[in-house]
PDB file of N, CA and C in Angstrom:
ATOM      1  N   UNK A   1       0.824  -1.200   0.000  1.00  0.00           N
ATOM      2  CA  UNK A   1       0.000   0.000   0.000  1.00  0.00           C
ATOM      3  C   UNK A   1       0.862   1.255   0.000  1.00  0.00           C
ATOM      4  N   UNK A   2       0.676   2.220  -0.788  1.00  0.00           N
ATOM      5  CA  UNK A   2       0.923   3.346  -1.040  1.00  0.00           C
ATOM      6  C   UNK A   2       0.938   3.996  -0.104  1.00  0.00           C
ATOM      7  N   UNK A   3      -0.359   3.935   1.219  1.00  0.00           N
ATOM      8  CA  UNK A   3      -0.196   4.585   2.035  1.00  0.00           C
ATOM      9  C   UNK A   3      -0.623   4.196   3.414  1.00  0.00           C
ATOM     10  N   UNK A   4       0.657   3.467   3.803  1.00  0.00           N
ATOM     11  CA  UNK A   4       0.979   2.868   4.536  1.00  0.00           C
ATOM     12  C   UNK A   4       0.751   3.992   5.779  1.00  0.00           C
ATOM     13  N   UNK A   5       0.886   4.033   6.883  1.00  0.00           N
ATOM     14  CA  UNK A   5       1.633   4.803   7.809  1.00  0.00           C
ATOM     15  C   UNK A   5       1.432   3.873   9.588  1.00  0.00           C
ATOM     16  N   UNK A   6       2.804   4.216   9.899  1.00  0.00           N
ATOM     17  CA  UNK A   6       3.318   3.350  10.626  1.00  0.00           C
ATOM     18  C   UNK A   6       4.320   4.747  11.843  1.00  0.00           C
ATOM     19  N   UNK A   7       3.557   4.005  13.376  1.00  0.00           N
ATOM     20  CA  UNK A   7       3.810   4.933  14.622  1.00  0.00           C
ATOM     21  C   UNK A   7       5.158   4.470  15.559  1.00  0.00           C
ATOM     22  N   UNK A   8       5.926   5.037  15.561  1.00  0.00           N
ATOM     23  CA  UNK A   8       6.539   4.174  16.573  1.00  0.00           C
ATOM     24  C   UNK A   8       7.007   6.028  18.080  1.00  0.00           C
ATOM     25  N   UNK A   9       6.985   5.244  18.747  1.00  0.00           N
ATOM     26  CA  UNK A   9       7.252   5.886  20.267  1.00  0.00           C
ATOM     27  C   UNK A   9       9.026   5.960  20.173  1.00  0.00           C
ATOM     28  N   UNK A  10       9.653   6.703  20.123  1.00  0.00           N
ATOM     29  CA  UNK A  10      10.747   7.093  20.435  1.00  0.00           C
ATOM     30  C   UNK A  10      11.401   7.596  21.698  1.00  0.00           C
ATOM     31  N   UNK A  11      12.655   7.422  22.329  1.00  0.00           N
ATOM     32  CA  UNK A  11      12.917   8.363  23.035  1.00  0.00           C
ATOM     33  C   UNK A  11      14.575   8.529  22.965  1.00  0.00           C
ATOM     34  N   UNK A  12      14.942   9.747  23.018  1.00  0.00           N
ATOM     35  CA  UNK A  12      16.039  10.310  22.909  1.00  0.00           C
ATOM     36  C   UNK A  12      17.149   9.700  24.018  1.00  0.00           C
ATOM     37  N   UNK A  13      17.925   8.825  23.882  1.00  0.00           N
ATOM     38  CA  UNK A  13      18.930   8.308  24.866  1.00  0.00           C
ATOM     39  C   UNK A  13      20.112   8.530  25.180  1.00  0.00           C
ATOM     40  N   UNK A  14      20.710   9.554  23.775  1.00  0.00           N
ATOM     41  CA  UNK A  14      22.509  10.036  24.271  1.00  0.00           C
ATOM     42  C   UNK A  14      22.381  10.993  25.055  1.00  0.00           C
ATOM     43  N   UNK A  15      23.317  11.117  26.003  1.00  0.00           N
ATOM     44  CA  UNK A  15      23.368  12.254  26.607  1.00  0.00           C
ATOM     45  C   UNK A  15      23.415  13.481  26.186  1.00  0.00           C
ATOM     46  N   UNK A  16      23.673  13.514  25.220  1.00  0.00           N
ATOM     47  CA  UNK A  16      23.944  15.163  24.127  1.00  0.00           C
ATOM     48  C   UNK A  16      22.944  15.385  23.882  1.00  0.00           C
ATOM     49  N   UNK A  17      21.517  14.522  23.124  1.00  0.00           N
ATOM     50  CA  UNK A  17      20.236  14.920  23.142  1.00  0.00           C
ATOM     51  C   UNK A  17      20.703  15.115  21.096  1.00  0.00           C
ATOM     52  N   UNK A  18      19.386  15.258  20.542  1.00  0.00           N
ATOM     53  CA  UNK A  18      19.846  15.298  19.153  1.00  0.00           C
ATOM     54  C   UNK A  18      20.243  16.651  18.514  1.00  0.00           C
ATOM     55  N   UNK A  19      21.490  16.373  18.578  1.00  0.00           N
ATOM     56  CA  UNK A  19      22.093  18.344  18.157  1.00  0.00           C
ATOM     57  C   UNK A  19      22.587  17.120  16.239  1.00  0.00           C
ATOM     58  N   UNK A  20      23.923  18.331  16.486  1.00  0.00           N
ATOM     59  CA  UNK A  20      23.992  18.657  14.664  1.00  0.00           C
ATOM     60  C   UNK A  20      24.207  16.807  14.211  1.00  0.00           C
ATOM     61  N   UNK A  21      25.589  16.531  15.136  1.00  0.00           N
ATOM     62  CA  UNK A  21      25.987  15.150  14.398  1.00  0.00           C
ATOM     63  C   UNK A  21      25.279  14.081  14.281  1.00  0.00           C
ATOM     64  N   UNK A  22      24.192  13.630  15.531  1.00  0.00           N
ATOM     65  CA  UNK A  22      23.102  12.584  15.318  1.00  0.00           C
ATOM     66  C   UNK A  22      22.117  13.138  13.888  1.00  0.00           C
ATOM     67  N   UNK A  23      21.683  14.725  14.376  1.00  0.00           N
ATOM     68  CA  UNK A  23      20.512  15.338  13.663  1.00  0.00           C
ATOM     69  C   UNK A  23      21.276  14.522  11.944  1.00  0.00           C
ATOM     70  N   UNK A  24      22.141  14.763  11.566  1.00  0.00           N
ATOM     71  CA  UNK A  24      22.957  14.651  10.322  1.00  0.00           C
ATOM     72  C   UNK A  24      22.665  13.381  10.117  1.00  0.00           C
ATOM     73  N   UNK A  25      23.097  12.319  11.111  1.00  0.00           N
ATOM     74  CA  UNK A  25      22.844  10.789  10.627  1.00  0.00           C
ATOM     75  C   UNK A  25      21.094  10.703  10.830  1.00  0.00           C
ATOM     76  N   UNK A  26      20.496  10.933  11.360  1.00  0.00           N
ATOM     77  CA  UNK A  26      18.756  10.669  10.721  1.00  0.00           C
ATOM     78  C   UNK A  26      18.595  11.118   9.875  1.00  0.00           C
ATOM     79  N   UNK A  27      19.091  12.535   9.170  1.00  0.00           N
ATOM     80  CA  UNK A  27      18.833  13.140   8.409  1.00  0.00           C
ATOM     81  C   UNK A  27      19.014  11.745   6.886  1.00  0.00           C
ATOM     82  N   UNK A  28      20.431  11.638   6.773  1.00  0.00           N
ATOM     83  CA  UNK A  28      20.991  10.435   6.132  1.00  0.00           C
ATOM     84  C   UNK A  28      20.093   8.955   5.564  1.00  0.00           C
ATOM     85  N   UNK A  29      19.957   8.833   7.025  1.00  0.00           N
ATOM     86  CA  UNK A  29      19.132   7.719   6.740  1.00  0.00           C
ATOM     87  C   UNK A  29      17.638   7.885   6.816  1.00  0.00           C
ATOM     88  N   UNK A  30      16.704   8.856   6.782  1.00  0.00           N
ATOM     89  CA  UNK A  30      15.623   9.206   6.450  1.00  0.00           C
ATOM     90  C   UNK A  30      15.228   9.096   4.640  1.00  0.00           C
ATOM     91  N   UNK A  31      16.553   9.935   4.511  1.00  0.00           N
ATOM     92  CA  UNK A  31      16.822  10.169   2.973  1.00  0.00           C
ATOM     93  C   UNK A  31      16.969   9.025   2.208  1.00  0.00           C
ATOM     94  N   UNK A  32      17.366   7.926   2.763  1.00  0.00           N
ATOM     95  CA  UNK A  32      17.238   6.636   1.851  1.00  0.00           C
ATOM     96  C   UNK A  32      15.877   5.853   1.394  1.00  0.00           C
ATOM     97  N   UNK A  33      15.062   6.483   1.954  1.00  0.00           N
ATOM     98  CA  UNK A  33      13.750   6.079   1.951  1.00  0.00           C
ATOM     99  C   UNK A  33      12.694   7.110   0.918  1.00  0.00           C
ATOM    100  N   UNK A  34      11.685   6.541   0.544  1.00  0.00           N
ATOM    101  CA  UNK A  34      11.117   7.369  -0.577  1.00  0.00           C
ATOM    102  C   UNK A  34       9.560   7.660   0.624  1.00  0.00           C
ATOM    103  N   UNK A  35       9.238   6.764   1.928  1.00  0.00           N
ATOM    104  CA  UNK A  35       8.450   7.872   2.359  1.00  0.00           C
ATOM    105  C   UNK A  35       8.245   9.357   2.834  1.00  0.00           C
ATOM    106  N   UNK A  36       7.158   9.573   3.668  1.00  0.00           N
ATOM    107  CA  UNK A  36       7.545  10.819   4.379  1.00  0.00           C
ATOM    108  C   UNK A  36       7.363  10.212   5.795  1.00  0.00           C
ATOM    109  N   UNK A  37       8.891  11.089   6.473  1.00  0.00           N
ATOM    110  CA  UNK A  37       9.011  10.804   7.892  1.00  0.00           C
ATOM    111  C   UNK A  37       8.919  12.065   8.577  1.00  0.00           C
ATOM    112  N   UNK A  38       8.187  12.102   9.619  1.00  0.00           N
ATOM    113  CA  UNK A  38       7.687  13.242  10.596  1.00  0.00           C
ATOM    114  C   UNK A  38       8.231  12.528  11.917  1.00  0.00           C
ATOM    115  N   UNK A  39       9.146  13.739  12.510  1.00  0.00           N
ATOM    116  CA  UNK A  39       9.199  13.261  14.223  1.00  0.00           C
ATOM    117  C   UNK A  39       8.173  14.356  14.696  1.00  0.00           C
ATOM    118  N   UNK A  40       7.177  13.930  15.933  1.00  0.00           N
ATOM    119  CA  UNK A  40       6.199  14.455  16.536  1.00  0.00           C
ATOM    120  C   UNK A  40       6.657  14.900  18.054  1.00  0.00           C
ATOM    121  N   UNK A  41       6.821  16.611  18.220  1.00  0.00           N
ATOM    122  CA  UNK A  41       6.898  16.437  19.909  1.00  0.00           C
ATOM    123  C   UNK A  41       5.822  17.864  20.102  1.00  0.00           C
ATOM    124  N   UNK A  42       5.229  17.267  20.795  1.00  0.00           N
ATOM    125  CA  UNK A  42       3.927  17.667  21.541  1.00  0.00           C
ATOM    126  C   UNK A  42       3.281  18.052  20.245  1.00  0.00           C
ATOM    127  N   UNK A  43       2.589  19.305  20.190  1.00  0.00           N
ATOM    128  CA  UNK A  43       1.898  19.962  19.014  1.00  0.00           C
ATOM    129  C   UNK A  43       2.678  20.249  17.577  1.00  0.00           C
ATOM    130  N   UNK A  44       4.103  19.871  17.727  1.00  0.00           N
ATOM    131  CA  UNK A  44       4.931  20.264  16.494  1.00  0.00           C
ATOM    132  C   UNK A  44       5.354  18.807  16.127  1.00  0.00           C
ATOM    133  N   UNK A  45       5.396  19.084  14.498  1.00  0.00           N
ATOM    134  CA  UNK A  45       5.884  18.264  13.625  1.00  0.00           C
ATOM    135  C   UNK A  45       6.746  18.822  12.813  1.00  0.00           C
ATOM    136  N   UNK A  46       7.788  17.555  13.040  1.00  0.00           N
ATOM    137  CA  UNK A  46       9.510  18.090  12.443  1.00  0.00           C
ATOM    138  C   UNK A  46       9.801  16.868  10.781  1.00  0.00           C
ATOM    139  N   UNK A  47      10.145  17.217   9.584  1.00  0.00           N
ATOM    140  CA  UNK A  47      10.138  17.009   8.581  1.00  0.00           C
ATOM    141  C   UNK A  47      12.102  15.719   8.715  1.00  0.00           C
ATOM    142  N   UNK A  48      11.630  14.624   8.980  1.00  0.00           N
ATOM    143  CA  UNK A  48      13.143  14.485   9.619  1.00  0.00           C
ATOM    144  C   UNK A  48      14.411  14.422   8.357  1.00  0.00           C
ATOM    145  N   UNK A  49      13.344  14.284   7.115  1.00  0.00           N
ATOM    146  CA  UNK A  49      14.395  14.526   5.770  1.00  0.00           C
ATOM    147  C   UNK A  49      15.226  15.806   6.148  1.00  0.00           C
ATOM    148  N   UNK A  50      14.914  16.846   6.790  1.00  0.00           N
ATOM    149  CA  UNK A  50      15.253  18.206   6.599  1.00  0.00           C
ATOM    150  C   UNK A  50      16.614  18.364   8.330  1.00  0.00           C
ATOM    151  N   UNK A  51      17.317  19.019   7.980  1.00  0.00           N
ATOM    152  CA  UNK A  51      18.477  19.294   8.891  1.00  0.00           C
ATOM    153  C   UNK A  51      18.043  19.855  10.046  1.00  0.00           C
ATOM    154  N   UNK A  52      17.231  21.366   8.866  1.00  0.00           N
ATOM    155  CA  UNK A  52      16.969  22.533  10.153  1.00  0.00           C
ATOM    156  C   UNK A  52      15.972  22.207  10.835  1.00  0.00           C
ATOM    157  N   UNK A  53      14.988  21.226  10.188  1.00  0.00           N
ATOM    158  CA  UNK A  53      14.074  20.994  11.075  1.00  0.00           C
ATOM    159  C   UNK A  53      13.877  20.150  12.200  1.00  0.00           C
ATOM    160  N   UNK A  54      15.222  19.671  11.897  1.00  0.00           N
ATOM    161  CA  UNK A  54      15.124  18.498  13.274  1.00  0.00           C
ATOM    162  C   UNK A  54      16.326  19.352  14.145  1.00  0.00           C
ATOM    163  N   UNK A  55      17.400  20.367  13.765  1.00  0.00           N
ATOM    164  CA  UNK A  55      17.401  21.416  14.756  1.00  0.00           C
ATOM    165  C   UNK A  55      16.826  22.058  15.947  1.00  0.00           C
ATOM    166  N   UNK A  56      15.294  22.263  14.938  1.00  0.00           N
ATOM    167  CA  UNK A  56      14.687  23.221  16.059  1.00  0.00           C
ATOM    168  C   UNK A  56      13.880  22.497  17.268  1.00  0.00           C
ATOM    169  N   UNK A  57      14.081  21.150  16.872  1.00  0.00           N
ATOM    170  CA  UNK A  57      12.945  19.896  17.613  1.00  0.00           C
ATOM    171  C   UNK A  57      13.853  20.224  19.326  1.00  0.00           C
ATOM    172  N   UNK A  58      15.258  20.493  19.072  1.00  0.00           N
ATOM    173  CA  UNK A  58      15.839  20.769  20.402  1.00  0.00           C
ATOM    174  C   UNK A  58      15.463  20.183  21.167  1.00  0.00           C
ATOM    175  N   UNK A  59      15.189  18.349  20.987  1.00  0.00           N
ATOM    176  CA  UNK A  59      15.425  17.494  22.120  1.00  0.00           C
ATOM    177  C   UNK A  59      16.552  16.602  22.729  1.00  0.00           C
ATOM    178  N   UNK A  60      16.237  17.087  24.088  1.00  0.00           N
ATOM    179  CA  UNK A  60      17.716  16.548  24.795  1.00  0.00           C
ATOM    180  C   UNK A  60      16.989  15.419  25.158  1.00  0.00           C
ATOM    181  N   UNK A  61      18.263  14.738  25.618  1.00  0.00           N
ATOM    182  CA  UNK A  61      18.413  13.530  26.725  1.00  0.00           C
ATOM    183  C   UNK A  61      16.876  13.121  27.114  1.00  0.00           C
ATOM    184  N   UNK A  62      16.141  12.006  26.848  1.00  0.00           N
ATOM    185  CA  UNK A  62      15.099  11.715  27.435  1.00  0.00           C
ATOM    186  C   UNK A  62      13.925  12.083  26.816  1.00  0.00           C
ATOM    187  N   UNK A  63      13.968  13.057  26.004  1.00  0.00           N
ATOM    188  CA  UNK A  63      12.759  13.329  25.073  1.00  0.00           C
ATOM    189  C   UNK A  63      12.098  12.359  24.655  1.00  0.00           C
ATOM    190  N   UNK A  64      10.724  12.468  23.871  1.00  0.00           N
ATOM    191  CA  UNK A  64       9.980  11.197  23.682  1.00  0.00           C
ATOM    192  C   UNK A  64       9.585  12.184  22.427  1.00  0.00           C
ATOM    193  N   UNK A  65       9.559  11.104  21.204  1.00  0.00           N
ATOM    194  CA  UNK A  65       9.404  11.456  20.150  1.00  0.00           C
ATOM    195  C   UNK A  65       8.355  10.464  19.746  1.00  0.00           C
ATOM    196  N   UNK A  66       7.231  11.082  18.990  1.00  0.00           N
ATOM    197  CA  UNK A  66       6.802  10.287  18.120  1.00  0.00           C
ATOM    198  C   UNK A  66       7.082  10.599  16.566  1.00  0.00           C
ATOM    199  N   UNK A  67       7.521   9.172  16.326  1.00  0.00           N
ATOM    200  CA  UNK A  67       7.857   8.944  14.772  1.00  0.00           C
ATOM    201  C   UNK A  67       6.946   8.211  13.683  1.00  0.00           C
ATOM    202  N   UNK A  68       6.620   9.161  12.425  1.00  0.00           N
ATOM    203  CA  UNK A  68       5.211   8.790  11.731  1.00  0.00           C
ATOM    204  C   UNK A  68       5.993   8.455  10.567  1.00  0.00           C
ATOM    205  N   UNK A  69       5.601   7.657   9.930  1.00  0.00           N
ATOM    206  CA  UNK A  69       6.083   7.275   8.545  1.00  0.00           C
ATOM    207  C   UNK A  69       4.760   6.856   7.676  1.00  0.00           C
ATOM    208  N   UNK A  70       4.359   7.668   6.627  1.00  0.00           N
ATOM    209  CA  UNK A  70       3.762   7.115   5.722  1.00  0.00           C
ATOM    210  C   UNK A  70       3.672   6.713   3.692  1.00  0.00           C
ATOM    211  N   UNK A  71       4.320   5.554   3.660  1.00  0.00           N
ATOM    212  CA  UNK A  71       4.192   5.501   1.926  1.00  0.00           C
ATOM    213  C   UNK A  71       4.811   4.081   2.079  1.00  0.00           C
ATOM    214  N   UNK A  72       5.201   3.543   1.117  1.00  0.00           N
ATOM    215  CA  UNK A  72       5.721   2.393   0.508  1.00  0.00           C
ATOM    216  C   UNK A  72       6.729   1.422   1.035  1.00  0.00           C
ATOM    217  N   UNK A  73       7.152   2.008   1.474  1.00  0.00           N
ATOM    218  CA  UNK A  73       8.219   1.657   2.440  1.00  0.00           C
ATOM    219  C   UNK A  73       8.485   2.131   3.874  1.00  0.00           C
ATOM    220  N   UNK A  74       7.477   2.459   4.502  1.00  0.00           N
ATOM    221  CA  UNK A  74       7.122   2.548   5.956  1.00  0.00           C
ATOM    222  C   UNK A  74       7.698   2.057   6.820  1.00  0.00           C
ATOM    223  N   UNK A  75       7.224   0.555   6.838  1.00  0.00           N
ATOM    224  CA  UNK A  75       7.630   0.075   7.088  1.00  0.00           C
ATOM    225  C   UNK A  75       9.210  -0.432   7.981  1.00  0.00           C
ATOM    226  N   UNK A  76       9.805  -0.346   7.256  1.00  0.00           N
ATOM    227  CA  UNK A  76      11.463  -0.683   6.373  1.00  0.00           C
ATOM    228  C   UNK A  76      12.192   0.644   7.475  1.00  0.00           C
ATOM    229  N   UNK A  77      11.730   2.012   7.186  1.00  0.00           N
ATOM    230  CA  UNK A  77      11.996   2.892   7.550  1.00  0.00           C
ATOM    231  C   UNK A  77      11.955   3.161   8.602  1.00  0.00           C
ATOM    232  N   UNK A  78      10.806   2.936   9.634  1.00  0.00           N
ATOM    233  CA  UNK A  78      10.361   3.085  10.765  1.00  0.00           C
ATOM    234  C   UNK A  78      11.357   2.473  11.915  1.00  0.00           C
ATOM    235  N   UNK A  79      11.756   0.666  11.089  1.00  0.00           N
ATOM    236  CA  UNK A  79      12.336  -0.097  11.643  1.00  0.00           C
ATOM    237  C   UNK A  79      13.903   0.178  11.960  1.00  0.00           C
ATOM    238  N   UNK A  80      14.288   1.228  10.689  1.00  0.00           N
ATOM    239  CA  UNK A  80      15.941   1.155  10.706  1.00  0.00           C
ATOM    240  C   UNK A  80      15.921   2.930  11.178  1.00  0.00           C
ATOM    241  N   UNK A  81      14.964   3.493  11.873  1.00  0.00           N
ATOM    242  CA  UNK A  81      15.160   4.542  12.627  1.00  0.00           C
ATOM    243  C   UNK A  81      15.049   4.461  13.936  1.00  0.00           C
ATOM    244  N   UNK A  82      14.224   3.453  13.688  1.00  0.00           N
ATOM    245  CA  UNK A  82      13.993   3.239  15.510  1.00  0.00           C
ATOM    246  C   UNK A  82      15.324   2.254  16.118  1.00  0.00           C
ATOM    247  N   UNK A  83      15.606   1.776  15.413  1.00  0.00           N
ATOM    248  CA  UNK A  83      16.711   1.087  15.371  1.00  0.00           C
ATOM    249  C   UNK A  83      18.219   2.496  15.559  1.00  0.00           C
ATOM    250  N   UNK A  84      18.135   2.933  14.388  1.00  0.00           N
ATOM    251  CA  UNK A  84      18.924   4.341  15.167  1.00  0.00           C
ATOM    252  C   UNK A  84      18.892   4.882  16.458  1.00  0.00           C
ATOM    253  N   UNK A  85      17.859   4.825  17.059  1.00  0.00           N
ATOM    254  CA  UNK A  85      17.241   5.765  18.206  1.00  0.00           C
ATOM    255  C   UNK A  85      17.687   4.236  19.499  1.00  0.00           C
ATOM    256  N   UNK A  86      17.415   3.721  19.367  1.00  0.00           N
ATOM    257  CA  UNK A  86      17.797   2.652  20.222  1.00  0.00           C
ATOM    258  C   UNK A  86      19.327   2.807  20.246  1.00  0.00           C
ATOM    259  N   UNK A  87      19.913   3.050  19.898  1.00  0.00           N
ATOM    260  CA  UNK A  87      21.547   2.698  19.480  1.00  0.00           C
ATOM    261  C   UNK A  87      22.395   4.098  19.983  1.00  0.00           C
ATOM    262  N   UNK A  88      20.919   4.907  19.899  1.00  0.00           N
ATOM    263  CA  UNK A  88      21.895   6.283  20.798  1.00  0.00           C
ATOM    264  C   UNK A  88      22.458   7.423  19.709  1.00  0.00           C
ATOM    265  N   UNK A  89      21.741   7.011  18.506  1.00  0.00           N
ATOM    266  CA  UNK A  89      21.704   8.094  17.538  1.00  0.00           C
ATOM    267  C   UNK A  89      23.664   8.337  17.081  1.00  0.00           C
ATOM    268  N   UNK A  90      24.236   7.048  17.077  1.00  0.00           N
ATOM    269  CA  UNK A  90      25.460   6.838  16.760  1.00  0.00           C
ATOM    270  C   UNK A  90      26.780   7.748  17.918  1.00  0.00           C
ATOM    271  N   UNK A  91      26.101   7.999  18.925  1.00  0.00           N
ATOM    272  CA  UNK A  91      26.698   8.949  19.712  1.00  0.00           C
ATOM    273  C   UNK A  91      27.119   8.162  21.459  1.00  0.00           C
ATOM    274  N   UNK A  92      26.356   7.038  21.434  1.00  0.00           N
ATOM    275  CA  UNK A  92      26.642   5.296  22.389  1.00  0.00           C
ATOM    276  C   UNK A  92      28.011   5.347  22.661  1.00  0.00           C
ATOM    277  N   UNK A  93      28.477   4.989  21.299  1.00  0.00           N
ATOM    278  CA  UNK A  93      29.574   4.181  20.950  1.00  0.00           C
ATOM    279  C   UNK A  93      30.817   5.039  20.791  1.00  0.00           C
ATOM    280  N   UNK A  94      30.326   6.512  20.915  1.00  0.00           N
ATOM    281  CA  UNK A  94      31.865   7.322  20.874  1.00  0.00           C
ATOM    282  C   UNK A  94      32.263   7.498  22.189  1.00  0.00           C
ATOM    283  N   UNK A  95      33.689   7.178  21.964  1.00  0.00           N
ATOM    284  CA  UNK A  95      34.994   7.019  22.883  1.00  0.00           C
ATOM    285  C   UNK A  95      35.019   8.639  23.912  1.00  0.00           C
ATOM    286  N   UNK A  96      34.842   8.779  24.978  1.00  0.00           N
ATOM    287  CA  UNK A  96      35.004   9.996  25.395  1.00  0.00           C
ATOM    288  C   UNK A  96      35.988  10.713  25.589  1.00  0.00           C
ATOM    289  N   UNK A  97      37.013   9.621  25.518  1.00  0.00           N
ATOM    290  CA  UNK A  97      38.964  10.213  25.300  1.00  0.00           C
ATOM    291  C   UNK A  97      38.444  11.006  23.724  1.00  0.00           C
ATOM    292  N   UNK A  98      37.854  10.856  23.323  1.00  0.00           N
ATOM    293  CA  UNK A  98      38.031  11.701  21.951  1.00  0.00           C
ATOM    294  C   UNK A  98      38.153  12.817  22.281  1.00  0.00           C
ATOM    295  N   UNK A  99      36.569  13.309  22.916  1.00  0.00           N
ATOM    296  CA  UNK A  99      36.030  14.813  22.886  1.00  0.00           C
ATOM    297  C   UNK A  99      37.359  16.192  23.447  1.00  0.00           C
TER     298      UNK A  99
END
């Protein structure tokens, strides 16, 4: 179905909260997908294809997002974002001797 749409409950788990470098990797992998993905917090909806718009979503640490996906591949999408979001928005796994 064409128009699929598919909910999943999110919540924000790195400690940094989603600034530029996570915002960049959803951005990424949103873009591989031919639906449309919306993150939902409270009354606003954020376009997650888009950079600035998941900028202004300015959720830290613990936020609860809802994530909407609707078209063809919903599905698929929903799964390998939430899957992002579980994982700490690639920000888990960095070494803190880096920073």
């Amino acid at each position: 179905m064409d128009d699929d749409l598919v909910r999943r409950q999110l919540c924000v788990t790195n400690p940094e909260g989603l600034h530029a470098r996570p915002a960049a990797k959803l951005v990424q992998l949103a873009n591989q997908f031919q639906c449309e993905i919306t993150l939902v917090r409270g009354s606003q909806r954020h376009d997650a294809k888009s950079i600035m718009d998941l900028m202004t979503l300015a959720a830290e640490q613990g936020s609860k997002l809802l994530l909407e996906a609707r078209g063809c591949d919903a599905h698929v999408a929903a799964d390998a974002i939430e899957k992002l979001f579980v994982e700490g928005l690639g920000d888990l796994d960095a070494n803190p001797d880096d920073a």
